[in-house]
N, C-alpha and C. Protein backbone atom coordinates (compact mmCIF):
# COMPACT_ATOMS: atom_id res chain seq x y z
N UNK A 1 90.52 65.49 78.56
CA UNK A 1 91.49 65.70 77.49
C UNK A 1 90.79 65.85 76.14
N UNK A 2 89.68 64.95 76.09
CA UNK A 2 88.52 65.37 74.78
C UNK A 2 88.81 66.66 74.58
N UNK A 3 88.05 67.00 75.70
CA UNK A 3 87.29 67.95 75.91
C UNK A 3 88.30 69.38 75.68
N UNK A 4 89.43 69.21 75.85
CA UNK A 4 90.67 70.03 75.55
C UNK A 4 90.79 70.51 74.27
N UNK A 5 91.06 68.65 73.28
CA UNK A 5 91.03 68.92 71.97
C UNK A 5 89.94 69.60 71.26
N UNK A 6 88.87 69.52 72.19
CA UNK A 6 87.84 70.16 71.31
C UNK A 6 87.44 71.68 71.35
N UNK A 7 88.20 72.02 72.38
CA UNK A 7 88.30 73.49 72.67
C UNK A 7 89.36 74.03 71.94
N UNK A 8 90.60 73.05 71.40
CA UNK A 8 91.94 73.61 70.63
C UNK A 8 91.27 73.77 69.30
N UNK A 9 90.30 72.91 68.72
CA UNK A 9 90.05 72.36 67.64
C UNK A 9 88.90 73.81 66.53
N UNK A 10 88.06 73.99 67.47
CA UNK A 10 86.88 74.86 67.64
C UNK A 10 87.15 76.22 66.81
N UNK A 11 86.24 76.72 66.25
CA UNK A 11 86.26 78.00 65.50
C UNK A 11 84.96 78.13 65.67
N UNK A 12 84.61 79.42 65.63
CA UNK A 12 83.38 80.09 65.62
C UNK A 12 82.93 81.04 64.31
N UNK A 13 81.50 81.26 64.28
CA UNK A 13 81.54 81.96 62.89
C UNK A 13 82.05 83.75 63.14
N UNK A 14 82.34 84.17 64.32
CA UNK A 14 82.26 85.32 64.70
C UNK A 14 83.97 85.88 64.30
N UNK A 15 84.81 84.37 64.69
CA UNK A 15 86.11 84.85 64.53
C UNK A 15 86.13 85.29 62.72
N UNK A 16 85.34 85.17 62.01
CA UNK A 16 85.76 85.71 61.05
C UNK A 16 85.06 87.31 60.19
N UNK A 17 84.75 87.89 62.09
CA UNK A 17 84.08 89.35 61.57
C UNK A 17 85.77 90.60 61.47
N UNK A 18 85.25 91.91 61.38
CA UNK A 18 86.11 92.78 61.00
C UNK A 18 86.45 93.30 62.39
N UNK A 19 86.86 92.23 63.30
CA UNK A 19 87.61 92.60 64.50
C UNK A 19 88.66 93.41 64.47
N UNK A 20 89.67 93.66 63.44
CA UNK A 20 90.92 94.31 63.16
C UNK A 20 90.64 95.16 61.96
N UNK A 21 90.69 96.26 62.16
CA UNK A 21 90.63 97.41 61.56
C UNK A 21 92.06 98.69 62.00
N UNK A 22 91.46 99.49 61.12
CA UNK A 22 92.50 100.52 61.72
C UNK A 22 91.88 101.49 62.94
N UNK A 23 90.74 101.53 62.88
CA UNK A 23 90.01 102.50 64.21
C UNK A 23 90.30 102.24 65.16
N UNK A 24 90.33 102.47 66.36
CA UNK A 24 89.99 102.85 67.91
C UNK A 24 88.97 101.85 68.01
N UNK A 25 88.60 100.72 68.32
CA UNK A 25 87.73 100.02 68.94
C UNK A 25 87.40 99.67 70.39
N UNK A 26 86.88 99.36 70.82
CA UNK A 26 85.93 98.63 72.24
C UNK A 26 84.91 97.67 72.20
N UNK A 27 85.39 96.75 72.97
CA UNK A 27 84.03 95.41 72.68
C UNK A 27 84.06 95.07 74.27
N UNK A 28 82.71 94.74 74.83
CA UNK A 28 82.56 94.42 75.91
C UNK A 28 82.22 93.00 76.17
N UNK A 29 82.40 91.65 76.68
CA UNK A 29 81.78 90.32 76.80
C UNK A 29 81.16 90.19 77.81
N UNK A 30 80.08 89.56 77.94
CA UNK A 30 79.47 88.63 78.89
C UNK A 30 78.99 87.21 78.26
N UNK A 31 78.38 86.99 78.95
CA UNK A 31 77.55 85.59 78.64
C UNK A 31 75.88 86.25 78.79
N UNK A 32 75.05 85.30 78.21
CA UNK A 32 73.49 85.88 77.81
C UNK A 32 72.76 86.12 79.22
N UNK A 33 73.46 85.94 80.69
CA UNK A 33 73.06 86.05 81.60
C UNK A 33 73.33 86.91 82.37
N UNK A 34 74.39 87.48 81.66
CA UNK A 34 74.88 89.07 82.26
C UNK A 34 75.99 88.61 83.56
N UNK A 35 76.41 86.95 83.68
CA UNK A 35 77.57 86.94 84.85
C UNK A 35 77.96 88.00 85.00
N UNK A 36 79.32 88.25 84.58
CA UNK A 36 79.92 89.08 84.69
C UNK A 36 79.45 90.33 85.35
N UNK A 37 78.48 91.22 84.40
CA UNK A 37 77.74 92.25 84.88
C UNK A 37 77.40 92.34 86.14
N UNK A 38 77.00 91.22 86.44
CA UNK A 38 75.81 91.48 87.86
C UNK A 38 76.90 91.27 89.08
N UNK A 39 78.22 90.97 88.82
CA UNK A 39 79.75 90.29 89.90
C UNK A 39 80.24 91.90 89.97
N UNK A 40 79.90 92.81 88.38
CA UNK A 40 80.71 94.29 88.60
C UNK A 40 81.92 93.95 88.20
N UNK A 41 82.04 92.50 87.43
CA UNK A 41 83.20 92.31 86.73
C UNK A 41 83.03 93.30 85.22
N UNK A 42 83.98 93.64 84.23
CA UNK A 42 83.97 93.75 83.39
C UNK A 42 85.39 93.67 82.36
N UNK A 43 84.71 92.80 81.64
CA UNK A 43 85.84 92.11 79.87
C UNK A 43 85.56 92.84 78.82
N UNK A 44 86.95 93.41 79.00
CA UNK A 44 86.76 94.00 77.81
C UNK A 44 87.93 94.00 76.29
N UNK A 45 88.02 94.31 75.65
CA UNK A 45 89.09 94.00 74.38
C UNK A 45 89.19 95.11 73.78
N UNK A 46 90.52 95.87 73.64
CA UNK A 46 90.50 97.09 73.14
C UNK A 46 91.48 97.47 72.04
N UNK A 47 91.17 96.97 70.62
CA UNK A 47 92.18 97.19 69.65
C UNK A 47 92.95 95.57 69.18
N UNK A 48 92.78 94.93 70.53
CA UNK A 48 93.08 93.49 70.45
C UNK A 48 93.97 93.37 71.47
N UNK A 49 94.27 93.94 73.10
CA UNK A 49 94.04 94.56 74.01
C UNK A 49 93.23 93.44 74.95
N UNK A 50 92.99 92.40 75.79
CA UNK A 50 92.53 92.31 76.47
C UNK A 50 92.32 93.00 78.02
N UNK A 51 91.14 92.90 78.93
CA UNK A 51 91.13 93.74 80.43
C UNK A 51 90.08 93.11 80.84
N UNK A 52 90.29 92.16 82.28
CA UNK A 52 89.36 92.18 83.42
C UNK A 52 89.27 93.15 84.11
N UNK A 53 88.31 93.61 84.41
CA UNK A 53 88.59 94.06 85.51
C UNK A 53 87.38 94.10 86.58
N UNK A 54 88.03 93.35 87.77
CA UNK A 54 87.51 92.73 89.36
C UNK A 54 87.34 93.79 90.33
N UNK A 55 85.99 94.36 90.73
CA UNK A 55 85.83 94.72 92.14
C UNK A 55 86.65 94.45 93.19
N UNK A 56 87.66 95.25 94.02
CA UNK A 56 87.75 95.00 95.44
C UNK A 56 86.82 95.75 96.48
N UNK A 57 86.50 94.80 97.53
CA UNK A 57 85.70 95.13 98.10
C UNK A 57 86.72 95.34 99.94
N UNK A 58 86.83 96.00 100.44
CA UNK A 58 87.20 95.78 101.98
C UNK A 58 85.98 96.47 102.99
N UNK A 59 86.59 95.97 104.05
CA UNK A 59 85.70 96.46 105.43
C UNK A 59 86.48 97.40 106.04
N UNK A 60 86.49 99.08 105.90
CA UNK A 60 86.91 99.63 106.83
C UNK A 60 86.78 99.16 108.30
N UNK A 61 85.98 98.69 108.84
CA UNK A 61 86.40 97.88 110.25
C UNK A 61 85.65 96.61 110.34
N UNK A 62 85.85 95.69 111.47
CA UNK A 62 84.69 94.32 111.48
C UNK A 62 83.65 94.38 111.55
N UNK A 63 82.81 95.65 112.11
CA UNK A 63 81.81 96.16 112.12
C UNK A 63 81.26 96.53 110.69
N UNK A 64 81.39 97.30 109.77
CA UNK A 64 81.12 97.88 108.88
C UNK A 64 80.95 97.05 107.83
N UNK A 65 80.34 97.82 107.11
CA UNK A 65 79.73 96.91 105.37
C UNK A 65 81.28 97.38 104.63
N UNK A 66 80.94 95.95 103.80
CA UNK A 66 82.24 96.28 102.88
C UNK A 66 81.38 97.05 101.67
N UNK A 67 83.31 98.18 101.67
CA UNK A 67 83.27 99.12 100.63
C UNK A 67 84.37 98.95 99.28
N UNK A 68 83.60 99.51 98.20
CA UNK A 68 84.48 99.45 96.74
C UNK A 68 85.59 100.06 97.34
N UNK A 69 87.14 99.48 96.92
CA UNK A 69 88.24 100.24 96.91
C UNK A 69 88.65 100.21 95.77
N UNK A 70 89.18 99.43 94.66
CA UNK A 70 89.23 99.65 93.39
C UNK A 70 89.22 98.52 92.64
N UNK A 71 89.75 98.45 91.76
CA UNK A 71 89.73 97.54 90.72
C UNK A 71 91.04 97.17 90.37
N UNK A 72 90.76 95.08 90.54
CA UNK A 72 91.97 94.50 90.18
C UNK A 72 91.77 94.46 88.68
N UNK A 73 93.01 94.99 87.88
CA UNK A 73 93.00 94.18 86.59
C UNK A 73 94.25 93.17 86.32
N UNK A 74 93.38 92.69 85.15
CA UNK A 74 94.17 91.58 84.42
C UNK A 74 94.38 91.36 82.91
N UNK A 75 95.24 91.41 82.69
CA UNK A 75 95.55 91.83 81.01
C UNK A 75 96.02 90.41 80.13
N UNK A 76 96.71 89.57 81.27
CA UNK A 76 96.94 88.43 80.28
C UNK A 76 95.72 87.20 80.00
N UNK A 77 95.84 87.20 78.60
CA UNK A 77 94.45 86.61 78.34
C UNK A 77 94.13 84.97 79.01
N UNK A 78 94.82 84.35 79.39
CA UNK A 78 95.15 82.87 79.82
C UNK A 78 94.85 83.09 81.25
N UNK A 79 95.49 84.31 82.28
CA UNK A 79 94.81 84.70 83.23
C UNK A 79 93.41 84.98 83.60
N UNK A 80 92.72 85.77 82.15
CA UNK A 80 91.82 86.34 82.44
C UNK A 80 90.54 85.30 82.42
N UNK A 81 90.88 84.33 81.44
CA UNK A 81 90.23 82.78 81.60
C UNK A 81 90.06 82.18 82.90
N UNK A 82 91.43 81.92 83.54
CA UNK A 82 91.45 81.38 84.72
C UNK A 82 90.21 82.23 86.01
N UNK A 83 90.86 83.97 85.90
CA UNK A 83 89.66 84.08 86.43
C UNK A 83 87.93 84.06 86.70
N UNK A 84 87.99 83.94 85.16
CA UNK A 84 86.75 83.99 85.21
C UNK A 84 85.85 82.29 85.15
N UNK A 85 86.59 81.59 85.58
CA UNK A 85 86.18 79.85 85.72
C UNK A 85 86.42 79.23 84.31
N UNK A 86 86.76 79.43 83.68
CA UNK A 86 87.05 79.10 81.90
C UNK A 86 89.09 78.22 82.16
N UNK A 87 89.01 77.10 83.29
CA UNK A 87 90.44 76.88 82.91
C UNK A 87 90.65 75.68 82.07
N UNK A 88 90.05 75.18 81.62
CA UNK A 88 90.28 74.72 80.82
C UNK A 88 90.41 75.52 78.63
N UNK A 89 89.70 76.33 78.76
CA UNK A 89 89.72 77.50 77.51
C UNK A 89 91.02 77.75 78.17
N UNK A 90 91.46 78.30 79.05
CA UNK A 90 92.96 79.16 79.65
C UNK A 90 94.11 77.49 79.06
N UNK A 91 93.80 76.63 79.21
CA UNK A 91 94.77 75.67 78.93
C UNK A 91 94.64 75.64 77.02
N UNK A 92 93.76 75.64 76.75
CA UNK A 92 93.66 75.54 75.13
C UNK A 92 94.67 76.71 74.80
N UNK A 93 94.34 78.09 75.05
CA UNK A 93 94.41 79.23 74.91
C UNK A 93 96.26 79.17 75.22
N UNK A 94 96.81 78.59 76.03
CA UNK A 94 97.93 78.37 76.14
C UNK A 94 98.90 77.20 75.32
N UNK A 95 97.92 76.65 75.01
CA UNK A 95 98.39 75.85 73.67
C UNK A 95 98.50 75.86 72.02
N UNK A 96 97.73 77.04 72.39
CA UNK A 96 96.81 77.26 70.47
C UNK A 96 97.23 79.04 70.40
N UNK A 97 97.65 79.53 71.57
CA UNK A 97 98.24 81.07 71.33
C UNK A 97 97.15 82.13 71.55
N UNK A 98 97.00 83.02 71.93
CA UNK A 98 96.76 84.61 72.54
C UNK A 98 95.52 84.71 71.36
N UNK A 99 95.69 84.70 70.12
CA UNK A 99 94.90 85.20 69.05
C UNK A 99 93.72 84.02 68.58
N UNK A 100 93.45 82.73 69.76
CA UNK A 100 92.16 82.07 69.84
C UNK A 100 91.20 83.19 71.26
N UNK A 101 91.19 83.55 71.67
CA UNK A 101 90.56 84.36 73.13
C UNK A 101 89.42 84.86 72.51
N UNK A 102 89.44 85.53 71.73
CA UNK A 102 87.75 85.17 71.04
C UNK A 102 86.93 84.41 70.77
N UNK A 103 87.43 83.14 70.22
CA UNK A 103 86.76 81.90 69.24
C UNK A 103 86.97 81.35 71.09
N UNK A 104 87.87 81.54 71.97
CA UNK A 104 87.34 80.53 73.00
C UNK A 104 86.13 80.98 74.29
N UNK A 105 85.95 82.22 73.85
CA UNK A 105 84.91 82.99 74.85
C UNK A 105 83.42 82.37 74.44
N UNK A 106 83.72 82.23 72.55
CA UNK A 106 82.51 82.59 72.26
C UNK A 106 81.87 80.78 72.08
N UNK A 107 83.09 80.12 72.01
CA UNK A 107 82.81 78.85 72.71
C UNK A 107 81.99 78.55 74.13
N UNK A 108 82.37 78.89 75.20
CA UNK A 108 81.83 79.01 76.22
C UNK A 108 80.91 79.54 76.82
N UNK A 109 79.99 80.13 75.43
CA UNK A 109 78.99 81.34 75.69
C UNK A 109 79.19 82.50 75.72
N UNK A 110 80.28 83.16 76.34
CA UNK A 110 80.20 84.55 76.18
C UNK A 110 80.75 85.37 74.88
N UNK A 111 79.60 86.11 74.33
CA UNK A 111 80.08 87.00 73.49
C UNK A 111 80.06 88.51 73.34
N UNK A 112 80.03 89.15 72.77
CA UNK A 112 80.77 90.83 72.71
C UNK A 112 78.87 91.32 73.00
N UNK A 113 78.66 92.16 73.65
CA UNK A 113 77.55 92.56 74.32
C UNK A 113 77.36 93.96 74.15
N UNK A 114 78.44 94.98 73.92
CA UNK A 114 78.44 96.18 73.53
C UNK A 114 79.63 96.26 72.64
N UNK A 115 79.99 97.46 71.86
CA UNK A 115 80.98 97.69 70.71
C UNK A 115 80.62 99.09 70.48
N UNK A 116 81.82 99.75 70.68
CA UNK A 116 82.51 101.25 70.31
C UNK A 116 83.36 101.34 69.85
N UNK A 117 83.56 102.22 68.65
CA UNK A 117 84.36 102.75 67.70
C UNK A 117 84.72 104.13 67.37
């Protein structure tokens, strides 16, 4: 429960860059270890816009190697926590509102890794 408050509590110095503009933006997250990347997951934020989006993998038969079929996404940001092992940020994030999902990524290590405009 600390540990809650201190995730509700938390600001980062990043939440106060020029995230909101009028352009067309793209920001990509990971963590400094490339999780995400190397799973073929990818987070992304677009305009202010969140998107997971998860590899499916199936086995055309029991025999066979599994193959890409497409991609699950996920748009709600409290979800996209949950998936990615962050449920406790997903419980802050549901307490403190939609517009902490930055300041709680960048809590947890992951921050914006690429950016297009």
């Amino acid at each position: 429960e600390a540990e809650l408050e201190r995730l509700k509590a938390g600001t980062s110095e990043a939440s106060d860059d020029k995230r909101t503009t009028s352009l067309v933006w793209e920001a990509y997250y990971d963590n400094q270890h490339d999780a995400l990347t190397k799973r073929g997951w990818w987070l992304s934020e677009r305009n202010g816009e969140w998107l997971l989006r998860m590899p499916i993998y199936v086995a055309p038969a029991p025999s066979m190697p599994m193959q890409f079929q497409r991609y699950d996404e996920v748009t709600n940001p409290e979800e996209i926590l949950k998936n990615v092992g962050l449920v406790q940020h997903a419980e802050a994030l549901k307490q403190s509102g939609p517009d902490r999902m930055h300041d709680l990524l960048v809590q947890a290590g992951v921050g914006i890794i690429a950016r297009f405009s």
